[in-house]
Protein backbone atom coordinates (compact mmCIF):
# COMPACT_ATOMS: atom_id res chain seq x y z
CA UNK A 1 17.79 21.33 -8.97
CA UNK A 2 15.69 17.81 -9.07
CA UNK A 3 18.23 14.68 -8.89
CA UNK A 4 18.42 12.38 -11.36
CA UNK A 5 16.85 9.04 -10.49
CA UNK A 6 20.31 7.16 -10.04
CA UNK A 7 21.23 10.28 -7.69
CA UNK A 8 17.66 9.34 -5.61
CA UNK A 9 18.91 5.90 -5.17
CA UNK A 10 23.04 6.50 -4.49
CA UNK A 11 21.32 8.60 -1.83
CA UNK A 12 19.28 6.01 0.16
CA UNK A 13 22.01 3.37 -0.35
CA UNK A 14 24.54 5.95 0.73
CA UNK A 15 22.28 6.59 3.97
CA UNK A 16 21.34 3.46 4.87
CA UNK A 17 18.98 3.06 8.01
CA UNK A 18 19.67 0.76 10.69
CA UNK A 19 18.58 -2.82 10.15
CA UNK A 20 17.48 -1.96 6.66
CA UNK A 21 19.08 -4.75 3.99
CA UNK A 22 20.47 -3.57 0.59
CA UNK A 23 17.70 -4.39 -1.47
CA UNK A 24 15.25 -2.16 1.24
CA UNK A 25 17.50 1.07 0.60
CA UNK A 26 17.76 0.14 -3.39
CA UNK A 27 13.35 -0.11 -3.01
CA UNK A 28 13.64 3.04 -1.46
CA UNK A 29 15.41 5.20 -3.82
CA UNK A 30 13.73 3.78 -6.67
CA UNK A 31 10.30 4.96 -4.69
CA UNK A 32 11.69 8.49 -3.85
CA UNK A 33 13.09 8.52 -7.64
CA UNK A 34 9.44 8.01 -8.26
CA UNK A 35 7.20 10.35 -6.02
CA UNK A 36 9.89 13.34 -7.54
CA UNK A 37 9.15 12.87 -10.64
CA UNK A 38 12.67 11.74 -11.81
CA UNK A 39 11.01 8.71 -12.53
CA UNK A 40 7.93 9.65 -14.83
CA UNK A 41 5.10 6.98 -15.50
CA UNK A 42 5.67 5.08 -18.50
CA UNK A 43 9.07 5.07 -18.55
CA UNK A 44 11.11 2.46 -18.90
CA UNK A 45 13.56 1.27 -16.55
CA UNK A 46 17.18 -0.14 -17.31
CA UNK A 47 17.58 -3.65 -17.67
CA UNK A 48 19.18 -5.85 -14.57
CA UNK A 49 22.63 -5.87 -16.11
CA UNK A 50 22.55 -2.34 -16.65
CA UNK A 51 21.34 -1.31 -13.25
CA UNK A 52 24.29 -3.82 -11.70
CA UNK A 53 26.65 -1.41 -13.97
CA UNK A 54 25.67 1.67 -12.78
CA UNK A 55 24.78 0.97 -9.11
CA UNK A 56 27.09 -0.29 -6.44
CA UNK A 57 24.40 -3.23 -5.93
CA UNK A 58 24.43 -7.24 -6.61
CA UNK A 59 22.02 -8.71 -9.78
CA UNK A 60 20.46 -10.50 -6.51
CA UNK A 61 19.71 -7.34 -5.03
CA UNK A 62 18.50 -5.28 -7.67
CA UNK A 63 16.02 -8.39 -8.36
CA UNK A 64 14.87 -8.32 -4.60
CA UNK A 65 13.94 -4.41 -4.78
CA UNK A 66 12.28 -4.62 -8.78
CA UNK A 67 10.23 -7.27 -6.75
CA UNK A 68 8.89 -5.41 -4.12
CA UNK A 69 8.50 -2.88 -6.70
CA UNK A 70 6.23 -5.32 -8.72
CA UNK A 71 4.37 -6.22 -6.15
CA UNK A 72 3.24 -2.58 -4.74
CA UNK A 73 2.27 -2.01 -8.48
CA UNK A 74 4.86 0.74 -9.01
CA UNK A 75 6.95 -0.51 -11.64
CA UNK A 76 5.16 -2.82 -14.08
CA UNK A 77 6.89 -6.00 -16.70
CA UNK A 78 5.71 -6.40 -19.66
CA UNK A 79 7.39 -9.51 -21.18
CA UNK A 80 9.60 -8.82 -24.08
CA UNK A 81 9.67 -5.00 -23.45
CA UNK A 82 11.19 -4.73 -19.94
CA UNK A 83 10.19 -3.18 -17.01
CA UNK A 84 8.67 0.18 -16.84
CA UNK A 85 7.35 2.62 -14.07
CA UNK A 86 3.41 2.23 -13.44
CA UNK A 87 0.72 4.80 -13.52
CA UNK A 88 0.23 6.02 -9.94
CA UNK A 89 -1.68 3.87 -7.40
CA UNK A 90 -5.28 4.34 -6.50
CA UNK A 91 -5.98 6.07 -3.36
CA UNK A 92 -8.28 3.89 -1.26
CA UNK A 93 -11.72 5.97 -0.99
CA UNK A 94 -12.47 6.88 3.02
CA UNK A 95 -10.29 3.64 4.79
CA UNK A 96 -12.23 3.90 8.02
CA UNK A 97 -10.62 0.40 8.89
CA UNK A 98 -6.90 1.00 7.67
CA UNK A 99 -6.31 4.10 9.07
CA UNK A 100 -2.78 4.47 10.80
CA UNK A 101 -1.54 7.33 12.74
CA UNK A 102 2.08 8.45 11.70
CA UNK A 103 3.97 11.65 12.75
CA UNK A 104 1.82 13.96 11.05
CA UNK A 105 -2.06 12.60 11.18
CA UNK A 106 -3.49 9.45 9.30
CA UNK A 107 -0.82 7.59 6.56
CA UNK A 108 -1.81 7.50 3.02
CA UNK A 109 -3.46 4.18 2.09
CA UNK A 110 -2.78 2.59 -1.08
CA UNK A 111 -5.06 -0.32 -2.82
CA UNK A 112 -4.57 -3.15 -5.50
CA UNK A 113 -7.61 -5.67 -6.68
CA UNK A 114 -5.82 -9.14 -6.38
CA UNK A 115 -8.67 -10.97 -7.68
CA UNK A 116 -12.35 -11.27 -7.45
CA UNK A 117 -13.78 -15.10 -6.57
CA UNK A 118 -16.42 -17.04 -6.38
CA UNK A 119 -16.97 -18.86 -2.79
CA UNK A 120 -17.43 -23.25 -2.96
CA UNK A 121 -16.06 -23.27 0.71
CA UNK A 122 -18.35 -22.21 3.73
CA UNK A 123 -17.20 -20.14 6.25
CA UNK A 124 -17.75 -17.21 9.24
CA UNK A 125 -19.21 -15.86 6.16
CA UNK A 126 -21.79 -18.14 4.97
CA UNK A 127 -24.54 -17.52 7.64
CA UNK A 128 -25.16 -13.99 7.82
CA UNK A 129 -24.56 -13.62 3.76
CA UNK A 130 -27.13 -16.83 3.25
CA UNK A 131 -24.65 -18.61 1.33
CA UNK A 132 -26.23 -20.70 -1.14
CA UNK A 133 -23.95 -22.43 -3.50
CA UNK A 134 -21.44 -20.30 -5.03
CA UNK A 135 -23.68 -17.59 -4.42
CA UNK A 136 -20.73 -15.45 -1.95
CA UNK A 137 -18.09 -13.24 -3.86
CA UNK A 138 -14.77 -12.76 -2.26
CA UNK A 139 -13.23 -9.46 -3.15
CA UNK A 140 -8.98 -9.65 -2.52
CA UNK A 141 -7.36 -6.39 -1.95
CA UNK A 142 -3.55 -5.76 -1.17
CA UNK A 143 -3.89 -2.47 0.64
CA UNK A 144 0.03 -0.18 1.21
CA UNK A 145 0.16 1.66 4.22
CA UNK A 146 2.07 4.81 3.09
CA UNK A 147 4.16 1.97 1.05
CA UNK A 148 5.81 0.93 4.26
CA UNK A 149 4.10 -1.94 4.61
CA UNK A 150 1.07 -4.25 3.42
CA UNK A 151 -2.46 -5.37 4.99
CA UNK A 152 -4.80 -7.73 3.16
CA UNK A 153 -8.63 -7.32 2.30
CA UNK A 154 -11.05 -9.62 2.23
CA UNK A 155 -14.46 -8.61 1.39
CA UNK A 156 -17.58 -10.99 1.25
CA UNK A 157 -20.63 -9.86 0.01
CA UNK A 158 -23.82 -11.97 -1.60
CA UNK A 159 -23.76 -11.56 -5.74
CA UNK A 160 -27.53 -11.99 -6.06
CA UNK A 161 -27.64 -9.04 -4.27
CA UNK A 162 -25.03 -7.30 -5.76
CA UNK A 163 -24.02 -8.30 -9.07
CA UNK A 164 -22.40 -5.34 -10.12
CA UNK A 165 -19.07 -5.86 -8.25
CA UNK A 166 -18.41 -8.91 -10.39
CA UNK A 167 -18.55 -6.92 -12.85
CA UNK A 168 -17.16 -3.36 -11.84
CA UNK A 169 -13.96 -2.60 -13.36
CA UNK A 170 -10.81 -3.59 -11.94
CA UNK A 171 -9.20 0.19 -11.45
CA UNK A 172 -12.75 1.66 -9.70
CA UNK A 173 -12.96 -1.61 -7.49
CA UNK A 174 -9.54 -1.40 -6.23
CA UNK A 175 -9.85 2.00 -4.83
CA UNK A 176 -14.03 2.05 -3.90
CA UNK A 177 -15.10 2.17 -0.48
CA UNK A 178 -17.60 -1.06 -1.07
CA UNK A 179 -20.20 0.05 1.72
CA UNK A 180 -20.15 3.34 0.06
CA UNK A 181 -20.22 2.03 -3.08
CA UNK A 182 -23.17 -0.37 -2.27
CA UNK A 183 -25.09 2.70 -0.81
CA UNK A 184 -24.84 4.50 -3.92
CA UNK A 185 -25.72 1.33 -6.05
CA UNK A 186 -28.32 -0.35 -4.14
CA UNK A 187 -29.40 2.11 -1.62
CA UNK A 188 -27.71 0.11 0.78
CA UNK A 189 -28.02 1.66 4.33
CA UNK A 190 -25.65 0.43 7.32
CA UNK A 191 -26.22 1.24 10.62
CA UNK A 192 -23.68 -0.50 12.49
CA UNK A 193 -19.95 -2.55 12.34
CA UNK A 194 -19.80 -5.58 14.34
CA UNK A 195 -16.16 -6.24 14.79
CA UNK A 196 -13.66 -8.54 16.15
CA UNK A 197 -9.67 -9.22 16.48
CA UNK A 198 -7.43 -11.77 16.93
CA UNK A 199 -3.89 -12.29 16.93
CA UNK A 200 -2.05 -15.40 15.38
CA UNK A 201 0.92 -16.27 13.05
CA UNK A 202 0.02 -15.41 9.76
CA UNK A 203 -0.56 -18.41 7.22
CA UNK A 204 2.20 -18.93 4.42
CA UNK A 205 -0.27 -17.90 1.65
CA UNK A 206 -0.74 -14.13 3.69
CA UNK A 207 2.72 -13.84 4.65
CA UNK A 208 3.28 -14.67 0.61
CA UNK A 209 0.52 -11.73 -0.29
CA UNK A 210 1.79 -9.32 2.46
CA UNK A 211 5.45 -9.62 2.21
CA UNK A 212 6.53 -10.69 5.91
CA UNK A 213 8.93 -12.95 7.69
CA UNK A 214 7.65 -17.34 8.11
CA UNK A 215 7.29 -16.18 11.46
CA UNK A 216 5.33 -13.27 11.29
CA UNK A 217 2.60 -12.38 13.78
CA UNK A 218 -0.42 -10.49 12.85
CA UNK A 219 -4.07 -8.96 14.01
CA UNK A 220 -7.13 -10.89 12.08
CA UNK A 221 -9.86 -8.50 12.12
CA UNK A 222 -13.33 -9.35 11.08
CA UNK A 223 -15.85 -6.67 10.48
CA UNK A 224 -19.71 -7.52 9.89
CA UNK A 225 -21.65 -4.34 7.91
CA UNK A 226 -25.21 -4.63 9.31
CA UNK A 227 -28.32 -2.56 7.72
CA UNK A 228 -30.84 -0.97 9.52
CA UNK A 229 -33.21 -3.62 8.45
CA UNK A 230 -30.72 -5.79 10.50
CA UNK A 231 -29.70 -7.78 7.21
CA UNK A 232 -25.49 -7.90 6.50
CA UNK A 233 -24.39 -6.47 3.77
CA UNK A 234 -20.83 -7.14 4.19
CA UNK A 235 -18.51 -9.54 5.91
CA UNK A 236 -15.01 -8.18 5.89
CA UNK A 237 -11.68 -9.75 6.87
CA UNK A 238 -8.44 -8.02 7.38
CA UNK A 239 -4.85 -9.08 7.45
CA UNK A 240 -2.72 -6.85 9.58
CA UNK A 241 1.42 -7.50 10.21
CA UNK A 242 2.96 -6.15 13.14
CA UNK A 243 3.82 -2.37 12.99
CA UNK A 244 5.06 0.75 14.84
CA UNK A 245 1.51 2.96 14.35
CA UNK A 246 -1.76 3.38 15.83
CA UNK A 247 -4.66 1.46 13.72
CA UNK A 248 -7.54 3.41 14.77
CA UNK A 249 -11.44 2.48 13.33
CA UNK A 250 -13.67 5.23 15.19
CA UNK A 251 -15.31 7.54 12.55
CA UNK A 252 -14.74 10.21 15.77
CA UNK A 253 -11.07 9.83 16.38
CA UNK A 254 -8.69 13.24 14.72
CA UNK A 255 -5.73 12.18 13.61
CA UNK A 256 -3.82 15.49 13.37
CA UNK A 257 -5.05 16.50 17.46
CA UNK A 258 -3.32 13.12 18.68
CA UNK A 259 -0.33 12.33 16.41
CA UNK A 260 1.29 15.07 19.07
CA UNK A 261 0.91 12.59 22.05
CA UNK A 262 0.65 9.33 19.62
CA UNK A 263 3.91 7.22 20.84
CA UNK A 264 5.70 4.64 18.24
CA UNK A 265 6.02 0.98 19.40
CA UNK A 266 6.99 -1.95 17.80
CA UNK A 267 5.50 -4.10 20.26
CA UNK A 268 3.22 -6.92 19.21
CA UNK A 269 -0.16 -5.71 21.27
CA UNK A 270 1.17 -1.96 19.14
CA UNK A 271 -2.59 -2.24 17.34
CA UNK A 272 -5.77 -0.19 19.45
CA UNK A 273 -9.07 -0.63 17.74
CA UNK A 274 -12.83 1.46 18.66
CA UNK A 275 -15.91 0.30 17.76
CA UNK A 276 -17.73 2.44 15.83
């Protein structure tokens, strides 16, 4: 027999995991509440008050966990209606850079368009894409890790070249694979990723967009997509928190042989990266 949604979240409250605040259990039911079905798209939820009536949970905490909700683009606010549970997220197409290794092989990857914008500023970006002007177009994608935690996207690419993904629509763009969809668009061929990492504290405005601690550490990746006519297509940046799995980028690498011997770590130097 499938539980009712409030029986989905008495459970994970009930349970609670070690080191796991309120709100964190409360975010959990409400997601397994969701992937069962007991929780159907479109449907709207119960008001704050309500929820504080029939779950053993604070306003405060119910707030915390719609929040996080919000912000993973499961449950949607409309004002003056309420809040109601979103249409399912968009699969990102072929994540060759934000592919983690759990338990069982690679962790579903789920993406959100932030925004779209048009580059004044010069940066690692603006010599290889020829910026000239406000030629550059930053792409902004929140990307969920199997909705355990968040990475951010930042994709550079030159509009005269590619004008279409100004104007793509929002729900293709935030699950395309850009190089593949510049390949089918423009014929686009890359032969190679130039990549490098970092590792600093993460800025206030990324720890803001990926929902981490003031002092949270993370990898900075930066990818370069070159073409075999040795022009970039791309120039990528990625926004990775510290987390227990493997972040693997070799098109070569089989998830399901190695999650077997693949260890867990939480261990800041926990991220191993292959050139492609």
């Amino acid at each position: 027999m499938t539980m009712t949604w409030r029986e989905s979240v008495l459970r994970k409250l009930n349970q609670p995991v070690a080191g796991m605040p309120k709100h964190g259990g409360l975010y959990a039911g409400f997601v397994e509440a969701i992937e069962s079905g007991a929780l159907k798209p479109g449907q709207k939820l119960p008001t704050e008050t309500a929820l504080a009536e029939q779950l053993p949970v604070s306003i405060g905490t119910i707030q915390r966990a719609l929040g996080s909700l919000v912000s993973e683009g499961l449950v949607v606010r409309r004002r003056g209606a309420g809040s109601f549970v979103a249409h399912p997220q968009h699969l990102l197409e072929h994540p060759l850079h934000c592919r983690f290794v759990g338990p069982h092989g690679f962790l579903p990857v789920y993406s959100q368009l932030i925004g779209r914008k048009l580059m004044k500023a010069r940066g690692p970006w603006s010599a290889p894409l020829n910026q000239n002007g406000q030629s550059v177009l930053r792409i902004d994608r929140k990307i969920s890790i199997n909705r355990e935690f968040n990475v951010l996207s930042r994709i550079y690419v030159d509009l005269l070249r590619f004008p279409l993904l100004m104007t793509c629509p929002p729900n293709e763009l935030a699950s395309a694979n850009i190089k593949l969809l510049l390949a089918k668009h423009y014929r686009v061929a890359i032969s190679h990723i130039e990549q490098s990492m970092t590792m600093a504290p993460l800025s206030p405005t990324l720890q803001r967009v990926i929902e981490v601690p003031p002092d949270a550490v993370g990898a900075k990746m930066e990818l370069l997509a070159v073409e075999t006519s040795g022009m970039t297509a791309m120039y990528q940046e990625l926004y990775v928190p510290t987390n227990p799995y493997r972040l693997v980028v070799s098109d070569k690498f089989s998830a399901t042989e190695d999650a077997s011997t693949t260890t867990t770590t939480k261990a800041k130097s926990v991220h191993q990266f292959s050139r492609l």
